[in-house]
C-alpha atoms as a PDB file:
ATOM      1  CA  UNK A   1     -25.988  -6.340 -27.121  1.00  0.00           C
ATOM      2  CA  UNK A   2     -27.319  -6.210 -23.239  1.00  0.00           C
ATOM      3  CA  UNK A   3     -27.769  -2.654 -21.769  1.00  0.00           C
ATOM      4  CA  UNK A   4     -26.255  -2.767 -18.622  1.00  0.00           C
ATOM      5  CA  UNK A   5     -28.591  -1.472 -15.742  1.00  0.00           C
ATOM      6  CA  UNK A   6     -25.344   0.302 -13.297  1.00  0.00           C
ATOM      7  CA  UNK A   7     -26.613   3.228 -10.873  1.00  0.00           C
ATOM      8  CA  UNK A   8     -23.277   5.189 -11.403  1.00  0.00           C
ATOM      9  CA  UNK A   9     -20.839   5.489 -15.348  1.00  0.00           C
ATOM     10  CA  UNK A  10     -17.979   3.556 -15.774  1.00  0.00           C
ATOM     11  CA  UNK A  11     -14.730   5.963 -16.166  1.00  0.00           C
ATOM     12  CA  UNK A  12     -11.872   3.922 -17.954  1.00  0.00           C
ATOM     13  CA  UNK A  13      -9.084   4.665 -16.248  1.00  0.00           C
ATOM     14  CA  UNK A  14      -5.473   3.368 -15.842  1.00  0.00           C
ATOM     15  CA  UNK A  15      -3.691   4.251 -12.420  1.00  0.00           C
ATOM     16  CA  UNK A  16      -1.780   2.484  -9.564  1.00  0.00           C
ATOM     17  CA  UNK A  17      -4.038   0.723  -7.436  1.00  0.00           C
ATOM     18  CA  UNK A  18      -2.760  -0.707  -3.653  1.00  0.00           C
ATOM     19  CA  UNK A  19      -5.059  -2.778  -1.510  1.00  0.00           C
ATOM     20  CA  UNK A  20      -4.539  -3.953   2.122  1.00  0.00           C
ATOM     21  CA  UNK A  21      -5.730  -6.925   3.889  1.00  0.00           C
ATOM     22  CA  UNK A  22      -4.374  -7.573   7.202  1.00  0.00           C
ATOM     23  CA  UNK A  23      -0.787  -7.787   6.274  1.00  0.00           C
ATOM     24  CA  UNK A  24      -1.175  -8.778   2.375  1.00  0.00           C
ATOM     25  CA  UNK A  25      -0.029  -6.005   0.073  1.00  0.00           C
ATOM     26  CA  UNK A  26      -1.951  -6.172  -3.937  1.00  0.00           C
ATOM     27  CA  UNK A  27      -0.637  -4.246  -6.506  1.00  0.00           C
ATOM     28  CA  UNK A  28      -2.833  -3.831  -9.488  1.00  0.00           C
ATOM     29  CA  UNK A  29      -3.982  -1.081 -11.893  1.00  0.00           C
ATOM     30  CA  UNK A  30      -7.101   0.015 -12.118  1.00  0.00           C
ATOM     31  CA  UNK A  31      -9.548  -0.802 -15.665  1.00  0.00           C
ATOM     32  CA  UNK A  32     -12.349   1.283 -14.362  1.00  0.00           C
ATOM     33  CA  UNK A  33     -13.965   2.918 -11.694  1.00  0.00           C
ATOM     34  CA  UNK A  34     -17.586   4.572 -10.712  1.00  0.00           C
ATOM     35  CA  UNK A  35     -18.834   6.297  -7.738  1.00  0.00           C
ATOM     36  CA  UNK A  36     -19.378   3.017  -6.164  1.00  0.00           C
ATOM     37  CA  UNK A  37     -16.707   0.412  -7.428  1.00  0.00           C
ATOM     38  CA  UNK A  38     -13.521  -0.444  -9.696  1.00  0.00           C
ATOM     39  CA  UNK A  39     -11.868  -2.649 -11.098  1.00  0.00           C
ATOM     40  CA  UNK A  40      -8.450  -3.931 -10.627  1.00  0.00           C
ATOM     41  CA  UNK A  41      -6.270  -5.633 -12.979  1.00  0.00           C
ATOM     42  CA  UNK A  42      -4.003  -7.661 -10.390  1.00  0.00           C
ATOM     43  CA  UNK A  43      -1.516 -10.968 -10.609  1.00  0.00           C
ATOM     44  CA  UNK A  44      -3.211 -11.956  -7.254  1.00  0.00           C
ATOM     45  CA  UNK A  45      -6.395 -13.061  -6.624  1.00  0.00           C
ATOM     46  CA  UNK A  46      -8.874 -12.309  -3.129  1.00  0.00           C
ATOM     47  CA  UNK A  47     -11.832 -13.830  -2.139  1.00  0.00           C
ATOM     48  CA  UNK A  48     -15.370 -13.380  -2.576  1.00  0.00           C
ATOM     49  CA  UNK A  49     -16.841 -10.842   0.187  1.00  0.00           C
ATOM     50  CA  UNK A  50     -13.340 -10.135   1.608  1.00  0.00           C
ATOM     51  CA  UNK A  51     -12.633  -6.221   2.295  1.00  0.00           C
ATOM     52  CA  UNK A  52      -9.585  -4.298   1.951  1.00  0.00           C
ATOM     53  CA  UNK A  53      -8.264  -0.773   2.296  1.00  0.00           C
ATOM     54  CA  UNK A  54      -7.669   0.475  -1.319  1.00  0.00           C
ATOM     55  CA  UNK A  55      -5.699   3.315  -2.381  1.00  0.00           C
ATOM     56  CA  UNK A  56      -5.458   4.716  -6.093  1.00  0.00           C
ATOM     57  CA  UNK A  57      -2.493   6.407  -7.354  1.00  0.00           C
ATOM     58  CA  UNK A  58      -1.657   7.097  -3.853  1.00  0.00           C
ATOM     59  CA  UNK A  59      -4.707   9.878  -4.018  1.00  0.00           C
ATOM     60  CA  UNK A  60      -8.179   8.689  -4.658  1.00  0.00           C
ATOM     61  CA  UNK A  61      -9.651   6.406  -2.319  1.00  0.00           C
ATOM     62  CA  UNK A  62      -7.152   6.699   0.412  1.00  0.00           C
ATOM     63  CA  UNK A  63      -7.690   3.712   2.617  1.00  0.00           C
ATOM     64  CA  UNK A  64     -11.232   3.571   1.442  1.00  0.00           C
ATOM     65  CA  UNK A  65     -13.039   0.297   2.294  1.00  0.00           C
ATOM     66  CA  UNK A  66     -14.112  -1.772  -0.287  1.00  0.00           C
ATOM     67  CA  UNK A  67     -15.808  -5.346  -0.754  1.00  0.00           C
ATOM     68  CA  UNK A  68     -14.920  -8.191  -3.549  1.00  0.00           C
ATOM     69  CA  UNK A  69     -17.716  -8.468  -5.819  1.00  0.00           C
ATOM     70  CA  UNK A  70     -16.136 -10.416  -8.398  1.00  0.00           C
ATOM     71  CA  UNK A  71     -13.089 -12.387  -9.615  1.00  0.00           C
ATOM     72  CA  UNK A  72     -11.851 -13.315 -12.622  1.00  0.00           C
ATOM     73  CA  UNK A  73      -8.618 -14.142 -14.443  1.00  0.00           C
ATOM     74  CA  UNK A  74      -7.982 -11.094 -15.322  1.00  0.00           C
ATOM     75  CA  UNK A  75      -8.524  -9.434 -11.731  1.00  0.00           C
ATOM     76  CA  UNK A  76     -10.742  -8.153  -9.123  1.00  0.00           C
ATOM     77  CA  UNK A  77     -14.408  -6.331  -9.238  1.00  0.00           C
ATOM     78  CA  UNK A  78     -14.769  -3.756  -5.997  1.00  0.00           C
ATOM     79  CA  UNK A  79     -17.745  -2.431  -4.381  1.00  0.00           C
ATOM     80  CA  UNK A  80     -17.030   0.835  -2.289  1.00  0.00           C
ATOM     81  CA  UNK A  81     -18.448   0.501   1.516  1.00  0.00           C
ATOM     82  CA  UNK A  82     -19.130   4.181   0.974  1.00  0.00           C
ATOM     83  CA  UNK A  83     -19.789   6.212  -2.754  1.00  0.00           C
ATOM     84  CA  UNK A  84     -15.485   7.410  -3.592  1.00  0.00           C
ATOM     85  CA  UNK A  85     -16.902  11.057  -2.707  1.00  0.00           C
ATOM     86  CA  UNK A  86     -18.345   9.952   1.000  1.00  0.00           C
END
């Protein structure tokens, strides 16, 4: 099995995630998170580099910018802008 070489633990977690772009509205619940990402089990897909406003259970990460890092079928890999205690 690979190691995985990640600056900042993985947390499984399960909670309400909501992410803005422009005027599109995600809902999705959250796999995992780390000081410096998630990810977001969502219907809806986003591109590549986009960045939204996320929110998570309407108390962590309040409007907290974030970058697309990855997509797959399942959902969507984030990369905070800042570290989630910035």
């Amino acid at each position: 099995m690979a190691k995985e070489n990640r600056a900042f633990t993985r947390l499984a977690m399960h909670a309400k995630a909501n992410m803005f772009l422009e005027d599109q509205h995600i809902e999705g619940e959250v796999e995992n998170l780390s000081l410096k990402g998630t990810f977001i089990v969502a219907a809806e897909r986003l591109g590549l580099n986009q960045v939204v406003s996320i929110t998570i259970d309407n108390t962590l990460a309040c409007g907290k910018k974030a970058k697309v890092v990855r997509v797959t079928d399942k959902g969507i890999g984030l990369e905070f802008e800042k570290n989630l205690l910035d």
